[in-house]
Protein backbone atom coordinates (compact mmCIF):
# COMPACT_ATOMS: atom_id res chain seq x y z
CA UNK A 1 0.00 0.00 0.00
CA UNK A 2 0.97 3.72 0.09
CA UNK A 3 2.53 5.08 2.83
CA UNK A 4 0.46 8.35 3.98
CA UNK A 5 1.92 10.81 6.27
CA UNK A 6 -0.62 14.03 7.63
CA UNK A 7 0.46 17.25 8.69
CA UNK A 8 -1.53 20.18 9.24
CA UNK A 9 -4.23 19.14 7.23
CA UNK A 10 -2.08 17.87 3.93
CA UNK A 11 -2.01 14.87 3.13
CA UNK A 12 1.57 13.43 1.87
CA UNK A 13 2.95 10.17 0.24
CA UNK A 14 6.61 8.70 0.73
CA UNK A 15 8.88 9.26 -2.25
CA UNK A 16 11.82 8.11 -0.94
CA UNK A 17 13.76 7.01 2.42
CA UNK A 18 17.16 8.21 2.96
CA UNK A 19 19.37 6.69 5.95
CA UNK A 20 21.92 9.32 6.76
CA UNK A 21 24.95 7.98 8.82
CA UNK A 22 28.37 8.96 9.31
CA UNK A 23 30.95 6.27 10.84
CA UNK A 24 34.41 6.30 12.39
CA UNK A 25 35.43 3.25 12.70
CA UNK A 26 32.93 1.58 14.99
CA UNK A 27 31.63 4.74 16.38
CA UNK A 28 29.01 6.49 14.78
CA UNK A 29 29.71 10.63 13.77
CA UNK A 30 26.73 12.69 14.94
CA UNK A 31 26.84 16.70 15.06
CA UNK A 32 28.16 18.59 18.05
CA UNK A 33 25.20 18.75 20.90
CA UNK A 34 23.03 21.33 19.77
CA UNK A 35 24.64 22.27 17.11
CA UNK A 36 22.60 21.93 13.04
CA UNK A 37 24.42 20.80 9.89
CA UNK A 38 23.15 21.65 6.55
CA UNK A 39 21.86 18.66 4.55
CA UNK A 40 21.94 18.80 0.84
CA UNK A 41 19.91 16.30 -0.71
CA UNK A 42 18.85 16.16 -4.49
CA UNK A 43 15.29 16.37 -5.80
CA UNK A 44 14.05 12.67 -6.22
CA UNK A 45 13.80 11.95 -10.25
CA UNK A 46 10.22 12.80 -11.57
CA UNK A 47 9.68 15.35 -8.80
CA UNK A 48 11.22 18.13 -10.32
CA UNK A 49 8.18 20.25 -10.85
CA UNK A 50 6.94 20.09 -6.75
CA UNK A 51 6.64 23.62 -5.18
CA UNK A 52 7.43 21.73 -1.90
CA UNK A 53 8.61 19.00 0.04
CA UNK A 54 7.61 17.47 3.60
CA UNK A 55 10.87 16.23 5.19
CA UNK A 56 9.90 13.77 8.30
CA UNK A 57 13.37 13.44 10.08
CA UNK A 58 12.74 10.45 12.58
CA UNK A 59 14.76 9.90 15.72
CA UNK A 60 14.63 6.67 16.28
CA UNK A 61 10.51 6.27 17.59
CA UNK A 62 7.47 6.29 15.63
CA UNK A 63 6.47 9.17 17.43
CA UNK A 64 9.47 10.76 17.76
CA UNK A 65 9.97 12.91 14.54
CA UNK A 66 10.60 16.37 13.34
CA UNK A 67 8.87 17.56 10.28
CA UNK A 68 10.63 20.55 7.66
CA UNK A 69 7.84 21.65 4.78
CA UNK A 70 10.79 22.51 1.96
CA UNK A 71 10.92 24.18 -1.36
CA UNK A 72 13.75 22.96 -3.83
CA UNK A 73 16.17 25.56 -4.55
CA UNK A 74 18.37 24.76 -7.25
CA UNK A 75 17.30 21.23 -7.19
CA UNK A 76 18.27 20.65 -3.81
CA UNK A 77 16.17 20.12 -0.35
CA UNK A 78 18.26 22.21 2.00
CA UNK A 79 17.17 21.99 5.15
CA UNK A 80 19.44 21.66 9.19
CA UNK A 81 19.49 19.23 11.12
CA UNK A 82 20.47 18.52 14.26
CA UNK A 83 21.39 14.69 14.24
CA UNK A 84 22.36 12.50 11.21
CA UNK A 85 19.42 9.84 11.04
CA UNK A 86 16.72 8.58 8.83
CA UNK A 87 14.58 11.43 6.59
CA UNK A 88 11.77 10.20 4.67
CA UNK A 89 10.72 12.83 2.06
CA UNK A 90 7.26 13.00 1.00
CA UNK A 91 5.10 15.01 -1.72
CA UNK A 92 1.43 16.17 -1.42
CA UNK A 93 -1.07 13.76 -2.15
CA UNK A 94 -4.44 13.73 -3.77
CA UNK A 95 -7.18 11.13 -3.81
CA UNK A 96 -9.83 10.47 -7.01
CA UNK A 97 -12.01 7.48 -7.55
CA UNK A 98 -10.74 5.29 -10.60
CA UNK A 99 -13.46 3.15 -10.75
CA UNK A 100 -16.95 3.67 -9.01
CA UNK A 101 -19.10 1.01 -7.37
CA UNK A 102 -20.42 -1.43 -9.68
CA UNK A 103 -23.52 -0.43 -8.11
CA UNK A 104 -24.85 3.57 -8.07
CA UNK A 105 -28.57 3.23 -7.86
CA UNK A 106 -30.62 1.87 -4.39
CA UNK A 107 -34.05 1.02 -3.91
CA UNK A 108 -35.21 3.01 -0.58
CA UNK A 109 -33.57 1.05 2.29
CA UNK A 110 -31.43 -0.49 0.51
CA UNK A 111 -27.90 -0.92 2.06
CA UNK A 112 -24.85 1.10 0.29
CA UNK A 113 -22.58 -1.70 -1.53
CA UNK A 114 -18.91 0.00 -2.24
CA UNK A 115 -17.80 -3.59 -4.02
CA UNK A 116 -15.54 -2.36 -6.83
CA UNK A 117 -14.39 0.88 -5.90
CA UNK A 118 -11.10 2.01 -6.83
CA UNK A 119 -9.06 5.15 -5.59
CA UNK A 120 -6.24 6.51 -7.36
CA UNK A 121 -3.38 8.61 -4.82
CA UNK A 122 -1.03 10.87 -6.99
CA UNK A 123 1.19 12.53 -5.32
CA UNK A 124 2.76 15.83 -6.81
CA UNK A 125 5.14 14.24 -9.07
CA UNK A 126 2.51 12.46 -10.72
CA UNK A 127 2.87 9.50 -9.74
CA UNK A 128 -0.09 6.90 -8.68
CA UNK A 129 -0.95 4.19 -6.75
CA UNK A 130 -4.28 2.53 -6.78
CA UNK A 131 -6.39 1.38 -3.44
CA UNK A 132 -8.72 -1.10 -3.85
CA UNK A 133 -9.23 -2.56 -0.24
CA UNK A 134 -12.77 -1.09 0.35
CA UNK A 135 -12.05 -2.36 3.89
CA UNK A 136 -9.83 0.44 4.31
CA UNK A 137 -12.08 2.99 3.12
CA UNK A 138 -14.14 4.91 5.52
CA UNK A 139 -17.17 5.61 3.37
CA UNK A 140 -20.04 7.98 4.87
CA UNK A 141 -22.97 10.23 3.68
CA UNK A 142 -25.10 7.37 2.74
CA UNK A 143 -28.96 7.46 3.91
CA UNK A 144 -31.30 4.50 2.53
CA UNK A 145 -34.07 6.33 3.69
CA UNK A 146 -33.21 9.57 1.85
CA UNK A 147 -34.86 9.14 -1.74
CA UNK A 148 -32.88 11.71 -4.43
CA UNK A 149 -29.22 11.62 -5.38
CA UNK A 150 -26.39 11.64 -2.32
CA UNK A 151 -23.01 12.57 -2.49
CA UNK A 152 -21.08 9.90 -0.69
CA UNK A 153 -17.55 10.87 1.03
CA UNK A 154 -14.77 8.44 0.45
CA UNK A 155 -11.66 8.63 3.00
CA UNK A 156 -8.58 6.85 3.33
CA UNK A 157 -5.63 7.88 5.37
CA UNK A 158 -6.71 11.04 5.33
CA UNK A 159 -7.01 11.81 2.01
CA UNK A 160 -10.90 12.27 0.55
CA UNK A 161 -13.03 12.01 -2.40
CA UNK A 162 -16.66 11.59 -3.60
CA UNK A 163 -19.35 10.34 -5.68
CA UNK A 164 -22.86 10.41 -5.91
CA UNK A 165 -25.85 7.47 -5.56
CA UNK A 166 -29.54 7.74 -6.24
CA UNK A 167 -31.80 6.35 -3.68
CA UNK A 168 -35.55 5.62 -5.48
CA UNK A 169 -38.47 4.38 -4.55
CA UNK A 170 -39.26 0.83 -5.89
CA UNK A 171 -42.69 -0.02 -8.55
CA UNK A 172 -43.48 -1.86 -5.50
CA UNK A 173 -42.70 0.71 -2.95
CA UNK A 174 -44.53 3.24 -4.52
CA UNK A 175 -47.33 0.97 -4.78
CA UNK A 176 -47.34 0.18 -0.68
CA UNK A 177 -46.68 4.16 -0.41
CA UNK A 178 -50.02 4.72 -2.71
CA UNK A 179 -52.45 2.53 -0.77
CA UNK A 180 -51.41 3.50 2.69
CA UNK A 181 -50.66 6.75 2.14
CA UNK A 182 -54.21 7.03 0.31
CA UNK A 183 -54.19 11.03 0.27
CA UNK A 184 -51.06 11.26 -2.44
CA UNK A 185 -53.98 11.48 -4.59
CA UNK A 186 -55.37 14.71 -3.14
């Protein structure tokens, strides 16, 4: 699957992992206690055209991170650091539907069926990944008893899209709807 990272409301998806380690001998070379080194590191190939970078510096936990929003200057991400660990660099993220449900009408109270939905999550440099575990998908906006067309919201990690349904009454339904509900004819 992708890997998603969220910050301040913007979604981002891993481009590329860089381990950054300096060793002398058996001991490794970190910068002087509170002291920041410039790192230089080169635009990943096919993101040359994005405005900005989020830089997730991790220090050691998976709660324990820094984050650097970046802009490329001279096809570099320049940012300082003060320890010489792992960065992951990531590029914004968007979500659209590839393929919709196989099913987009409902009788009334019927129960939303998302089987064959398909996201797509491009990331700034264009490139795409496709999600098609509706499991993971958090799907709401549906009401069966609602009759009329519904836009349905489509998350996943963060990231959202939408589509619409039509709820209708059934030949049968109206039918019921008619005879107990005599005065539709007044």
């Amino acid at each position: 699957g992708a890997i998603l990272f969220k910050e301040n409301n913007t979604t981002y998806k891993a481009v590329k992992l860089l381990d950054i380690a300096f060793k002398s001998g058996e001991s490794e070379i970190q910068p002087q206690e509170g002291k920041g080194v410039e790192i230089r590191i080169p635009v990943p190939k096919g993101y040359e055209y994005c405005e900005e970078f989020l830089i997730c510096h991790r220090h050691g936990g998976i709660d324990d991170y820094e984050t650097f929003v970046v802009a490329p200057v001279d096809g570099y991400l320049i940012f300082t650091a003060t320890k010489f660990s792992e960065f992951e660099i990531y590029a914004k993220a968007t979500l659209s539907i590839k393929t919709l449900p196989a099913k987009l009408s409902y009788a009334y109270k019927e129960a939303l069926d998302i089987s064959g939905l398909a996201l797509i999550i491009t990331d700034d440099g264009g490139n795409t990944v496709e999600v098609t575990d509706t499991s993971k998908m958090k799907v709401t906006g549906y009401d069966p008893k609602k009759v009329g067309t519904q836009t349905i919201n489509v998350e996943y990690e963060g990231l959202k899209a939408d589509f619409n349904v039509t709820v209708e009454y059934t030949w049968w339904q109206w039918i019921i709807r008619i005879l107990l509900l005599g005065f539709l004819w007044y």
